[in-house]
Protein backbone atom coordinates (compact mmCIF):
# COMPACT_ATOMS: atom_id res chain seq x y z
CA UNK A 1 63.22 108.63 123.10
CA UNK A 2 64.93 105.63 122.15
CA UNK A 3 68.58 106.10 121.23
CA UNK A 4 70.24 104.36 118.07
CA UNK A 5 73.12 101.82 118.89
CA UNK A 6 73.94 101.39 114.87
CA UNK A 7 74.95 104.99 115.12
CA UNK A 8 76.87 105.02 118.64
CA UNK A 9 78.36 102.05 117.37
CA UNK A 10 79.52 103.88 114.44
CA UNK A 11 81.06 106.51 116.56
CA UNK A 12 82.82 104.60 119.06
CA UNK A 13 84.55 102.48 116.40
CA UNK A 14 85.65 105.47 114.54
CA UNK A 15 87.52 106.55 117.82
CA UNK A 16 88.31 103.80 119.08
CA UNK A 17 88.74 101.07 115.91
CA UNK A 18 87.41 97.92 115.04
CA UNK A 19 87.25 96.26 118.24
CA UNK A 20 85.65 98.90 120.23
CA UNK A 21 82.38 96.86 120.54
CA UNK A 22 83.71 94.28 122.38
CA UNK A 23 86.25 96.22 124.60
CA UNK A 24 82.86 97.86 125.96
CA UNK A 25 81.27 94.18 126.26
CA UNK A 26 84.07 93.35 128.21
CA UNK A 27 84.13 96.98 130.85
CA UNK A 28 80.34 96.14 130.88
CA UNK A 29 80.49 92.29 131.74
CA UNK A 30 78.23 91.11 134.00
CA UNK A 31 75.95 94.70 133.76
CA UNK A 32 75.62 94.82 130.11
CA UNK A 33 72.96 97.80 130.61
CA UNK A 34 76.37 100.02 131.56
CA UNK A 35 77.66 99.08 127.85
CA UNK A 36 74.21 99.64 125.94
CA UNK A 37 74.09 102.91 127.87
CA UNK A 38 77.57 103.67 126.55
CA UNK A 39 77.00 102.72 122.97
CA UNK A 40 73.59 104.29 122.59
CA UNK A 41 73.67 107.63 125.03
CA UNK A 42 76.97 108.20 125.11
CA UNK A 43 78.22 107.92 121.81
CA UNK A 44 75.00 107.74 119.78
CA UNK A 45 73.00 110.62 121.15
CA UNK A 46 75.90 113.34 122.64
CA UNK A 47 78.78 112.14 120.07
CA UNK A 48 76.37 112.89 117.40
CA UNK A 49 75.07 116.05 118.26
CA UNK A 50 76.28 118.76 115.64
CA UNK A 51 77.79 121.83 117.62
CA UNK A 52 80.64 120.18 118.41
CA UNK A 53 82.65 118.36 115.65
CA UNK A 54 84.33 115.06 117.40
CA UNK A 55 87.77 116.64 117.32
CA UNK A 56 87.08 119.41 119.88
CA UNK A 57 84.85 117.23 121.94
CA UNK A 58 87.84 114.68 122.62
CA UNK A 59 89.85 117.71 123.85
CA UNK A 60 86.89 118.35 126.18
CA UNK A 61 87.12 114.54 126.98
CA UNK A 62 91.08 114.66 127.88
CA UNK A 63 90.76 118.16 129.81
CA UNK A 64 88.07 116.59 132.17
CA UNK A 65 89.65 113.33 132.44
CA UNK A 66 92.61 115.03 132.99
CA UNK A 67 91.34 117.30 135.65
CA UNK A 68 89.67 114.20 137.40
CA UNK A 69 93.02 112.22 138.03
CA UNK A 70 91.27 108.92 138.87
CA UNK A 71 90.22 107.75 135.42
CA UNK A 72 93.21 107.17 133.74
CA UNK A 73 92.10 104.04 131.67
CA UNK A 74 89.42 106.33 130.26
CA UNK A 75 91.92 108.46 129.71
CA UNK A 76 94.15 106.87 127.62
CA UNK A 77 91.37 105.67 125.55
CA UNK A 78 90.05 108.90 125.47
CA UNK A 79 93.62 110.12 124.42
CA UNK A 80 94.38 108.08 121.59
CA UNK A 81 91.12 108.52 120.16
CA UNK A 82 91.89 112.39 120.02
CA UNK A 83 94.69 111.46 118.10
CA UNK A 84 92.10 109.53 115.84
CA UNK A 85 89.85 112.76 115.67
CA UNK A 86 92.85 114.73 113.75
CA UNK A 87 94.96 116.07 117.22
CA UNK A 88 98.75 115.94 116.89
CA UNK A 89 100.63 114.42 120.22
CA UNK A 90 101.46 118.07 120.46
CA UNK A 91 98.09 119.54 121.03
CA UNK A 92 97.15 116.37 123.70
CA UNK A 93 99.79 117.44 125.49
CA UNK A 94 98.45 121.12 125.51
CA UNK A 95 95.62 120.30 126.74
CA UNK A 96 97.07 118.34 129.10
CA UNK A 97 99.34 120.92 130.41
CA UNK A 98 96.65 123.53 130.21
CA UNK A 99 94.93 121.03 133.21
CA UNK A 100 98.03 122.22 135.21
CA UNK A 101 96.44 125.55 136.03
CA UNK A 102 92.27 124.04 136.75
CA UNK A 103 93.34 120.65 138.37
CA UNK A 104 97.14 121.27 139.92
CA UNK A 105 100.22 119.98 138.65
CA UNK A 106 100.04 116.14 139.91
CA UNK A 107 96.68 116.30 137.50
CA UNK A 108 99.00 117.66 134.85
CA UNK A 109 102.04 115.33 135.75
CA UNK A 110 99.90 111.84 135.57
CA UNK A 111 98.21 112.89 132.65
CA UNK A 112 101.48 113.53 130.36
CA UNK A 113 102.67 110.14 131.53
CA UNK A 114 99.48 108.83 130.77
CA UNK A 115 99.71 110.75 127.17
CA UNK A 116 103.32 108.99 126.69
CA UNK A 117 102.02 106.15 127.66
CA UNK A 118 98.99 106.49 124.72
CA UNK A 119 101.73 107.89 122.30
CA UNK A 120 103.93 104.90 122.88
CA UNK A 121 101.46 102.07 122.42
CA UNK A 122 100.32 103.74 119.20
CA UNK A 123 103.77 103.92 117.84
CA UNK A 124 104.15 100.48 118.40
CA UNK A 125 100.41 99.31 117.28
CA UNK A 126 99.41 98.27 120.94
CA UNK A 127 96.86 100.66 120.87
CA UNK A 128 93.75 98.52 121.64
CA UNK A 129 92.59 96.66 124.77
CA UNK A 130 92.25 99.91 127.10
CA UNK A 131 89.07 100.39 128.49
CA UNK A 132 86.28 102.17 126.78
CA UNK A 133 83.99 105.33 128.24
């Protein structure tokens, strides 16, 4: 089954803005099959399945990044475009925290400084030019 990029693409820039595209073009240079992947299976075939509205899958998305502690580029990207999906700073950080008991407290202790980090460069409109997954 062929996926649809047109519609991952959609996705990806509604999380992520504008630029998304070529933030992925860039995390994918030099194996642009990792990108396509991303664009068309990732965001065109699971983001658009409809049991999950995009809000509650980008708290899934920051509670297992979170709980992996070694992806925080993905991470941050993943946590400002929660804030994107209609989360307040508030409820990242919940969900963050909530990590604390599943993936220990250093989980829970990079991810908050990776949240402020998120919160900060949105509050100053530095948002973009964090990786993309």
């Amino acid at each position: 089954m062929p996926y649809d990029w047109d519609e991952g693409a959609a996705r990806i820039r509604e999380l992520s803005g504008p630029d998304a595209i070529a933030r992925v073009e860039e995390v994918s240079s030099g194996a642009p099959d990792l990108g396509r992947w991303l664009v068309e299976f990732v965001f065109g075939e699971i983001y658009t399945r409809p049991a999950l509205a995009l809000r509650d899958r980008q708290i899934a998305n920051v509670a297992a990044l979170t709980a992996l502690g070694n992806a925080q580029s993905q991470l941050r990207v993943h946590i400002l475009g929660a804030l994107n999906a209609g989360l307040s700073q508030e409820e990242v950080i919940e969900v963050v925290l909530q990590m604390a008991a599943y993936a220990g407290f250093p989980a829970a202790a990079n991810g908050l400084a990776i949240a402020r980090d998120a919160f900060a460069a949105r509050a100053g409109g530095s948002a973009g030019g964090a990786a993309v997954s």
